[in-house]
Protein backbone atom coordinates (compact mmCIF):
# COMPACT_ATOMS: atom_id res chain seq x y z
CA UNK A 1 -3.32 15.78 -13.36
CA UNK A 2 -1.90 17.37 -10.44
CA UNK A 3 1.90 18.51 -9.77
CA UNK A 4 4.07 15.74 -8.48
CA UNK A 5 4.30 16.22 -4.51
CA UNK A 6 7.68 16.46 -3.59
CA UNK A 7 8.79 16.14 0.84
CA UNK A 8 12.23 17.35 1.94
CA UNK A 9 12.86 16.32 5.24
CA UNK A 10 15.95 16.71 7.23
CA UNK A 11 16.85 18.51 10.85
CA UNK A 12 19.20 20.62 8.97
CA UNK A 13 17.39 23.23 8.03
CA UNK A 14 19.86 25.44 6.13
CA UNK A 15 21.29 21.93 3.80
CA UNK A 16 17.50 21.77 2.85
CA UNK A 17 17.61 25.34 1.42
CA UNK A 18 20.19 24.42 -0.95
CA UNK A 19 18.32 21.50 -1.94
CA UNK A 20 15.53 23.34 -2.13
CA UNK A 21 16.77 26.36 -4.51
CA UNK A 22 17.83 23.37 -6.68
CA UNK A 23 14.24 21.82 -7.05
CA UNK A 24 12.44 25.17 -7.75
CA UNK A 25 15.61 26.37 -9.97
CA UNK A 26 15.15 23.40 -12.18
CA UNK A 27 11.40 22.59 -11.91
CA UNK A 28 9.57 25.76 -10.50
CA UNK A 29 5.76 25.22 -11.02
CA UNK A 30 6.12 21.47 -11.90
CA UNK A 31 5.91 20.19 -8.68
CA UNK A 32 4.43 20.76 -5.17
CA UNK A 33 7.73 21.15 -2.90
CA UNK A 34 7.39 20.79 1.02
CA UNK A 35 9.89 21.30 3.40
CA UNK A 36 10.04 19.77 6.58
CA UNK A 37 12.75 20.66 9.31
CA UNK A 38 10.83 19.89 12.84
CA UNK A 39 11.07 16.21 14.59
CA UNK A 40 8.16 17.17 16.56
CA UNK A 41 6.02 18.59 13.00
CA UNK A 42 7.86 15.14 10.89
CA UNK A 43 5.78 12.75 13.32
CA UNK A 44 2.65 14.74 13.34
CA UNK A 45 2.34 14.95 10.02
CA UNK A 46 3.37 10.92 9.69
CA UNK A 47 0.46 10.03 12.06
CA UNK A 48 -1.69 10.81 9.58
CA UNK A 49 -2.36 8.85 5.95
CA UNK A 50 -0.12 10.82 3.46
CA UNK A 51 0.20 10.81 -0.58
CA UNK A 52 3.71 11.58 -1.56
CA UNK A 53 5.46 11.06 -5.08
CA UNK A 54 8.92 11.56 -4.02
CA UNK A 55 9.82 11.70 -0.44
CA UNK A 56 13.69 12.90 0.78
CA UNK A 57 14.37 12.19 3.99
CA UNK A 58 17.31 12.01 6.28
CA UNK A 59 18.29 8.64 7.46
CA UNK A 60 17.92 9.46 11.34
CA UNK A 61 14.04 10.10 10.49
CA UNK A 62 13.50 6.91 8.37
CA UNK A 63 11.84 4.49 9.38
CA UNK A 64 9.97 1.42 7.80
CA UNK A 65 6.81 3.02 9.21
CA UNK A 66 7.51 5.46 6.51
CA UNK A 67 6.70 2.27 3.98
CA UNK A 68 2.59 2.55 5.38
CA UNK A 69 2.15 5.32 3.65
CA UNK A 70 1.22 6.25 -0.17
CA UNK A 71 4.87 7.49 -1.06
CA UNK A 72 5.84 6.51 -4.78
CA UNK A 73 9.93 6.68 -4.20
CA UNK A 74 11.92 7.14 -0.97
CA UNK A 75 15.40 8.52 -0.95
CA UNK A 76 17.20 8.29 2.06
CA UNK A 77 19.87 10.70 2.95
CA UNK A 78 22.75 8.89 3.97
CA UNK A 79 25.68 10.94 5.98
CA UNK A 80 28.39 8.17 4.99
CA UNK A 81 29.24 6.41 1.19
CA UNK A 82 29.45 3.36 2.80
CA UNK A 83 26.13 3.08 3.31
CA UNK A 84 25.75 3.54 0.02
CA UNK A 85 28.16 0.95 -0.99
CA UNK A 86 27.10 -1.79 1.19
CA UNK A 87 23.45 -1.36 -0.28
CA UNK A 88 23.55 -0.47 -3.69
CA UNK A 89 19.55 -1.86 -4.17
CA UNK A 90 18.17 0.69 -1.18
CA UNK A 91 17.07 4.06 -2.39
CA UNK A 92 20.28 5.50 -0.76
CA UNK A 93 21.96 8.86 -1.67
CA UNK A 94 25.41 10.49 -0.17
CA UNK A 95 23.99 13.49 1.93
CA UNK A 96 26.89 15.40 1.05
CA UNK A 97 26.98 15.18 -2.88
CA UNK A 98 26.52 18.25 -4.66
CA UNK A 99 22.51 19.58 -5.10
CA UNK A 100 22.81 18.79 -8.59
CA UNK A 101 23.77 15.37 -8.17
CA UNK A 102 20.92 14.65 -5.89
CA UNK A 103 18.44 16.94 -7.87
CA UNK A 104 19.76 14.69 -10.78
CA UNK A 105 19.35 11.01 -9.19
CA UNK A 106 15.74 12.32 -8.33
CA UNK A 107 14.76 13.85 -11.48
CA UNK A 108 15.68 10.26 -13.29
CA UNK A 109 13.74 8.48 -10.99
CA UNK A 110 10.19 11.00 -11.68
CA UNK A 111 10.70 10.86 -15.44
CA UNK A 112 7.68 9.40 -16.61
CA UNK A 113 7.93 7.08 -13.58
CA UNK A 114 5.26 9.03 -11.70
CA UNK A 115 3.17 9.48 -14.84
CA UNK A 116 2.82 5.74 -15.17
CA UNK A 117 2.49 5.00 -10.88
CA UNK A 118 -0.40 7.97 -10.73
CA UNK A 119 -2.10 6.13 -14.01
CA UNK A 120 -1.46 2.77 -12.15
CA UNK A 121 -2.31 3.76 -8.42
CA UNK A 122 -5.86 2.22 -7.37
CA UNK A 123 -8.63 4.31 -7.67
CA UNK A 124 -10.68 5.23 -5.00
CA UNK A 125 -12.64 2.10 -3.82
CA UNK A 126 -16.58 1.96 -2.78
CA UNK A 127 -17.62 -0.60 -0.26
CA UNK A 128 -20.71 -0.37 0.62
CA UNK A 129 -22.38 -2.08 4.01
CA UNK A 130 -25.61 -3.88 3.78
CA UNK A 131 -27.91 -6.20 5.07
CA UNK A 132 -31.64 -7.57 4.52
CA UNK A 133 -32.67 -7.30 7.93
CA UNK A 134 -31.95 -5.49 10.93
CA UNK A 135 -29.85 -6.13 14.25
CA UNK A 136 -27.15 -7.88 12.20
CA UNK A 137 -24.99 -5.44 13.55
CA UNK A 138 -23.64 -3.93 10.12
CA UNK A 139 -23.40 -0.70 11.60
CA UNK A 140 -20.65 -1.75 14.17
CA UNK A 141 -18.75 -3.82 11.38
CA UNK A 142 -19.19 -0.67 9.01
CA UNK A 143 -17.54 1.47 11.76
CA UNK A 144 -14.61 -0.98 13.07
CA UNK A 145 -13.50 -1.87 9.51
CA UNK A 146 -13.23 1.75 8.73
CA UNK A 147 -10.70 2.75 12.30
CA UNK A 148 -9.39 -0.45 11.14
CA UNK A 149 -8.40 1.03 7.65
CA UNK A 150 -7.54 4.10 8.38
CA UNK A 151 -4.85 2.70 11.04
CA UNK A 152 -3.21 1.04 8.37
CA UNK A 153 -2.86 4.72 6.68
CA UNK A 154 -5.58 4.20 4.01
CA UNK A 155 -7.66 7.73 3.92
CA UNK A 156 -11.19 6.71 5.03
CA UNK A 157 -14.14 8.55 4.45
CA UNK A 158 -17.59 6.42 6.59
CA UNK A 159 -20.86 7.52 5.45
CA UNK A 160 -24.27 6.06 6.90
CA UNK A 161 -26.96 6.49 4.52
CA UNK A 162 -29.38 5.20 6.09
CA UNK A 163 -33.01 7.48 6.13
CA UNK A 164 -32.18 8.18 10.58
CA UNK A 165 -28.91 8.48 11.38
CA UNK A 166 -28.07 6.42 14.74
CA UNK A 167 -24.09 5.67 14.79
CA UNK A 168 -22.49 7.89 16.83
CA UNK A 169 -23.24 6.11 19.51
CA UNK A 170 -19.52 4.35 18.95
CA UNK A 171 -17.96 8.06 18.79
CA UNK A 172 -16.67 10.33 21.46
CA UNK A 173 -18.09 13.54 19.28
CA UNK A 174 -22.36 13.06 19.07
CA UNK A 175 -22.70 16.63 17.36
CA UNK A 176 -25.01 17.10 14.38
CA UNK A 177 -24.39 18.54 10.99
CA UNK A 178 -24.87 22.05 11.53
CA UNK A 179 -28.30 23.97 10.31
CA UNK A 180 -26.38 25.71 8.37
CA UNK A 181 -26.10 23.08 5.57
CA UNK A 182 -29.46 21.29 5.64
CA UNK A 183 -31.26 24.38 2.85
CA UNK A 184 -28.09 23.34 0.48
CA UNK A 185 -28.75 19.81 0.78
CA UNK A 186 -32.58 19.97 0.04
CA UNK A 187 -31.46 21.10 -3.34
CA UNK A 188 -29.51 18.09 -5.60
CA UNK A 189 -27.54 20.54 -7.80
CA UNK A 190 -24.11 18.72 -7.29
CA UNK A 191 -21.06 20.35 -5.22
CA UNK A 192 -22.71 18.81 -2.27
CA UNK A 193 -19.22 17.27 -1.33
CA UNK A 194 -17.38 20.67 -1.49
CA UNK A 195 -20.26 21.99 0.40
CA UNK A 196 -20.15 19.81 3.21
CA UNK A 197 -16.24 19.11 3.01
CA UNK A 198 -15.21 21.65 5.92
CA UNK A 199 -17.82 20.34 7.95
CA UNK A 200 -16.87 16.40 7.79
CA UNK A 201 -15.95 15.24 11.33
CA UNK A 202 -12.29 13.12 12.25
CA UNK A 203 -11.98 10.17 14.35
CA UNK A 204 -9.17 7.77 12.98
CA UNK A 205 -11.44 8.45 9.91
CA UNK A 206 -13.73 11.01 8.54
CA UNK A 207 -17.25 10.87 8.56
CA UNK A 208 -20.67 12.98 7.62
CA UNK A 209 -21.71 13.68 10.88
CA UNK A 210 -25.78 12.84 11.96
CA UNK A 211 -28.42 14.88 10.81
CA UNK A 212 -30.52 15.75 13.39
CA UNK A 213 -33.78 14.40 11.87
CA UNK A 214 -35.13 11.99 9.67
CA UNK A 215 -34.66 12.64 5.96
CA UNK A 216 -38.32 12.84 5.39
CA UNK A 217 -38.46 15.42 8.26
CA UNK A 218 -35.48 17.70 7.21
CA UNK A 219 -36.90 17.69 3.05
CA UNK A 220 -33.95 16.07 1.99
CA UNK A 221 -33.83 13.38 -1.03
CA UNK A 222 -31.70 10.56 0.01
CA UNK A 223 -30.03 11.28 -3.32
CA UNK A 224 -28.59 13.64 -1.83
CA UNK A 225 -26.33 10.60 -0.49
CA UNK A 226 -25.40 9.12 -3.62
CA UNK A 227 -24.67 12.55 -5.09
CA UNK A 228 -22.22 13.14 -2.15
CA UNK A 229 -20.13 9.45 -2.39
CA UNK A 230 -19.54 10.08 -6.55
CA UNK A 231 -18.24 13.79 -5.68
CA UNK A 232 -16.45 12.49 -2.48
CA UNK A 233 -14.56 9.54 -4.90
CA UNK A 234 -14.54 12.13 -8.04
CA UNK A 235 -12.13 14.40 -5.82
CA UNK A 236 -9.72 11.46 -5.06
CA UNK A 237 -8.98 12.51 -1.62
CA UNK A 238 -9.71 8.98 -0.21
CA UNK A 239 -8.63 5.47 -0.64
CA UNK A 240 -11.85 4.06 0.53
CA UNK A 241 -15.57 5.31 1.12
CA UNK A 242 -17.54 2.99 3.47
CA UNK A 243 -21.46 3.41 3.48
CA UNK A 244 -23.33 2.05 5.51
CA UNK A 245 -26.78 1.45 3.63
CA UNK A 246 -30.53 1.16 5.07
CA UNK A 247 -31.73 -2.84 5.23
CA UNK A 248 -34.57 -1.78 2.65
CA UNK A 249 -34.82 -2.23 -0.83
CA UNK A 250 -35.74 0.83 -2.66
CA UNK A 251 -34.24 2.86 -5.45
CA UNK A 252 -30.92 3.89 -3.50
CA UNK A 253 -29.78 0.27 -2.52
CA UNK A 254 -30.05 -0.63 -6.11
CA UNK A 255 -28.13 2.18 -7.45
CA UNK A 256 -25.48 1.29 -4.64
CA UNK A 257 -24.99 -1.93 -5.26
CA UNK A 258 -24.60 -1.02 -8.74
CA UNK A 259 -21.95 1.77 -7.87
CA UNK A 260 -19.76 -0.06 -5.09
CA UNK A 261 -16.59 -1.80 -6.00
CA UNK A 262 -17.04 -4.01 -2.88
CA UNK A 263 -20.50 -4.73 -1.54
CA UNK A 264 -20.37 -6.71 1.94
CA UNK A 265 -23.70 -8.44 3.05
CA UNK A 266 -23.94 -8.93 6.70
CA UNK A 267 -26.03 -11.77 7.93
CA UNK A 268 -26.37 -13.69 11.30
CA UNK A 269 -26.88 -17.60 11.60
CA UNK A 270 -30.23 -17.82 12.40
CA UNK A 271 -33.41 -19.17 10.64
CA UNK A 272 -35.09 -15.26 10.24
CA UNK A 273 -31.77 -13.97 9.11
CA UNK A 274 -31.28 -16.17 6.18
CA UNK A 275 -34.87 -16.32 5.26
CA UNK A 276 -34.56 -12.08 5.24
CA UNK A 277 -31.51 -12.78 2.82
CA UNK A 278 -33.17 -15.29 0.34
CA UNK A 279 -36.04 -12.51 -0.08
CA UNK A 280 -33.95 -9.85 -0.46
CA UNK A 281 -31.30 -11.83 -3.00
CA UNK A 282 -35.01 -12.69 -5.40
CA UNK A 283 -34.85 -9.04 -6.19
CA UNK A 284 -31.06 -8.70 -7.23
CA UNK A 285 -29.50 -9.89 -10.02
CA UNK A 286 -25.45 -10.62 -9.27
CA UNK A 287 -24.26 -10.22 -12.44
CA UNK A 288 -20.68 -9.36 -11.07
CA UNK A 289 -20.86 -11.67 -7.91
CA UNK A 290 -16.92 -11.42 -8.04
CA UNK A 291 -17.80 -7.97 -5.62
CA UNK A 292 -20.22 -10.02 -2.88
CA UNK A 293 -18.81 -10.69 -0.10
CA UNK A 294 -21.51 -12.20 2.64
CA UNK A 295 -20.57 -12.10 6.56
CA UNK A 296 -22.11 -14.19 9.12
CA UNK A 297 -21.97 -11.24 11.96
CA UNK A 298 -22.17 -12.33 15.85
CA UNK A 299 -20.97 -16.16 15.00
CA UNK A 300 -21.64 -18.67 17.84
CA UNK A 301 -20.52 -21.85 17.07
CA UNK A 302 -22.23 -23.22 20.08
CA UNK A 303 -25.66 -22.51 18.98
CA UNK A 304 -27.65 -23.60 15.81
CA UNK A 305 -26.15 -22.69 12.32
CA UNK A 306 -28.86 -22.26 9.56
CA UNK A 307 -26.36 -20.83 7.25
CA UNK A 308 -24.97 -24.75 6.89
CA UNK A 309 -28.47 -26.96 8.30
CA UNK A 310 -31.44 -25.28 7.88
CA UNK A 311 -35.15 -26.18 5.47
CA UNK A 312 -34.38 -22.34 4.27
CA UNK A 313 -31.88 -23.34 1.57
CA UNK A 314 -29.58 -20.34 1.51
CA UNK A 315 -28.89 -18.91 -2.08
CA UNK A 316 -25.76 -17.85 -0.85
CA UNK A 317 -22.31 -18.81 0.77
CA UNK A 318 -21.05 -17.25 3.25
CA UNK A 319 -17.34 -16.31 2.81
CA UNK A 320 -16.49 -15.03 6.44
CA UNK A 321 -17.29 -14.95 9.99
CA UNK A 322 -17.07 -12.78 12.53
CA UNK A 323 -17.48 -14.65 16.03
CA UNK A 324 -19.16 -13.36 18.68
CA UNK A 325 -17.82 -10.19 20.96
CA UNK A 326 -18.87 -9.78 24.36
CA UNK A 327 -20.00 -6.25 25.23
CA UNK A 328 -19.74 -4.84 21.79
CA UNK A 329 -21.86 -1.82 22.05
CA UNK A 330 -19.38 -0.62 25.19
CA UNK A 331 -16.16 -1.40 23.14
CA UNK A 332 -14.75 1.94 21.73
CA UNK A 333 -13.34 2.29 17.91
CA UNK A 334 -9.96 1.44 19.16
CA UNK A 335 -11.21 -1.92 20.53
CA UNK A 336 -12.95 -2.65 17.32
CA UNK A 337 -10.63 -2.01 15.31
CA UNK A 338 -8.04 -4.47 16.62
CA UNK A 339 -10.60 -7.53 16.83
CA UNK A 340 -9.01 -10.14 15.02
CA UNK A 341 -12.23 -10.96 12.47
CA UNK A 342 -12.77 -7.45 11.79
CA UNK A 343 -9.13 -7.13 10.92
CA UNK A 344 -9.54 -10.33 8.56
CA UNK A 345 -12.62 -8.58 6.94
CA UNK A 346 -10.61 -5.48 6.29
CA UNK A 347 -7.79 -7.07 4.96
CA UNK A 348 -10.23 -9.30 2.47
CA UNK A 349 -11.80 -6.18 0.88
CA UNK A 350 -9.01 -3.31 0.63
């Protein structure tokens, strides 16, 4: 288990010293200390998803934004008792109490409290993207549900496994993986995620960028995918994985829709679409249906529904929809994200 993270931060740089000789004085190489003494640096480093256990912080940097984040306990440096007094249930402490007080009132609250919280804290979660034909537009739900995450602070990591990579066309960066990784990936030897790590691309998210070529083309097993998503959730560095899966169904779709904690079926309302899904649902037994969740993509409620009146019979109910959006392949992530449905769909699974 790793050290307990511990975040000091207060403008006052030389009070943080003090408080700081008292942590490493009294727990040197049991926890990970930071220090953070920069307004400009402390909402930086708060645009981005954090994981804290304990996080100190002076009141005039608090904020309820703070709450987004993965931070275990919050302490709030207070420059006046009264605070204190008026709110005894608030995580309050006097600034100007002694180091050892404060290092006290902390160390209570880590005792075995983090143990259990780190035992407790939700495991990395798979949700895997899928559909049983094409132009369903999983891709683009894939993608928005992902900035849409990772604006709420959850630590995304988007992977399209699919054989040809073809997303980027949603982000502002189109570059390839470089050469220089493709000979380690034709081999399946494991450290694949470590080995590709420095090279994963950020948008709100991360992401694997493209290969250049076709899997066939380049030699590489598309195990290679499966191996990298069990590393990537081994490591614990993210909240949530999204792949975005081929429409076939061959080895690797099984094995994902074995492995995913989530596994989101995108479907559109017409005839063709549900007949694709009844084929495709013959060939899969939902032992744990619990984890489908089937979306009804591109929703016009003007036009025929054969999800509800159709001679195909769908094996299947469709739990949400996402309606129709006008120009989606020119809206950027940001757009995306903040469509309502997508929002809802996000919200449902995470």
């Amino acid at each position: 288990m790793n050290c307990p993270r511990v975040l000091l931060a207060d403008p006052d740089a030389k009070y943080l010293r003090s408080l700081e000789l008292k942590f490493l004085e009294e727990m040197s190489g049991k926890i990970e200390l930071e220090l953070i003494t920069s307004e400009e640096y402390f909402y930086l480093y708060f645009q981005k998803p954090q994981t804290i256990d304990i996080l100190i912080i002076d009141e005039k940097w608090y904020s309820e934004k703070i709450e987004q984040h993965n931070i275990s306990h919050i302490f709030i440096l207070a420059d006046s008792s009264s605070v204190i007094l008026a709110d005894r249930s608030s995580q309050y402490i006097f600034k100007y109490s002694s180091s050892m007080e404060i290092y006290r009132t902390v160390s209570r609250a880590m005792e075995g409290k983090i143990a259990r919280q780190k035992e407790e804290k939700q495991k990395t979660q798979v949700v895997v993207v899928t559909s049983a034909s094409g132009g369903t537009g999983k891709t683009t739900l894939a993608l928005g549900m992902a900035a849409n995450l990772a604006s709420r602070m959850q630590r995304v990591l988007y992977v399209n496994a699919e054989h040809i990579n073809a997303f980027q066309y949603y982000l502002e960066d189109k570059e390839y993986l470089p050469d220089s990784v493709y000979t380690a990936l034709q081999y399946d030897r494991g450290g694949i995620y470590q080995q590709v790590k420095s090279y994963l691309a950020h948008t709100p998210f991360d992401y694997l960028p493209p290969l250049k070529a076709a899997l066939v083309t380049l030699g590489i097993s598309a195990r290679f995918y499966r191996t990298l998503i069990s590393e990537a959730k081994e490591s614990g560095d993210y909240d949530v994985i999204m792949v975005d899966t081929d429409m076939i169904f061959d080895e690797e779709k099984a094995f994902y829709m074995t492995y995913a904690d989530i596994l989101l079926v995108v479907v559109r309302q017409t005839r063709s679409s549900v007949w694709a899904m009844n084929e495709f649902l013959k060939n899969v037994r939902m032992h744990t249906s619990e984890k489908y969740v089937f979306v009804c993509n591109d929703f016009d409620e003007n036009s025929g529904n054969a999800l509800v009146f159709s001679q195909e019979n769908p094996m299947f109910m469709v739990n949400e929809y996402i309606r129709h959006i006008d120009r989606c392949e020119e809206l950027s992530l940001d757009e995306l994200k903040n469509n309502r449905d997508i929002q809802k769909i996000s919200y449902l699974i995470v």
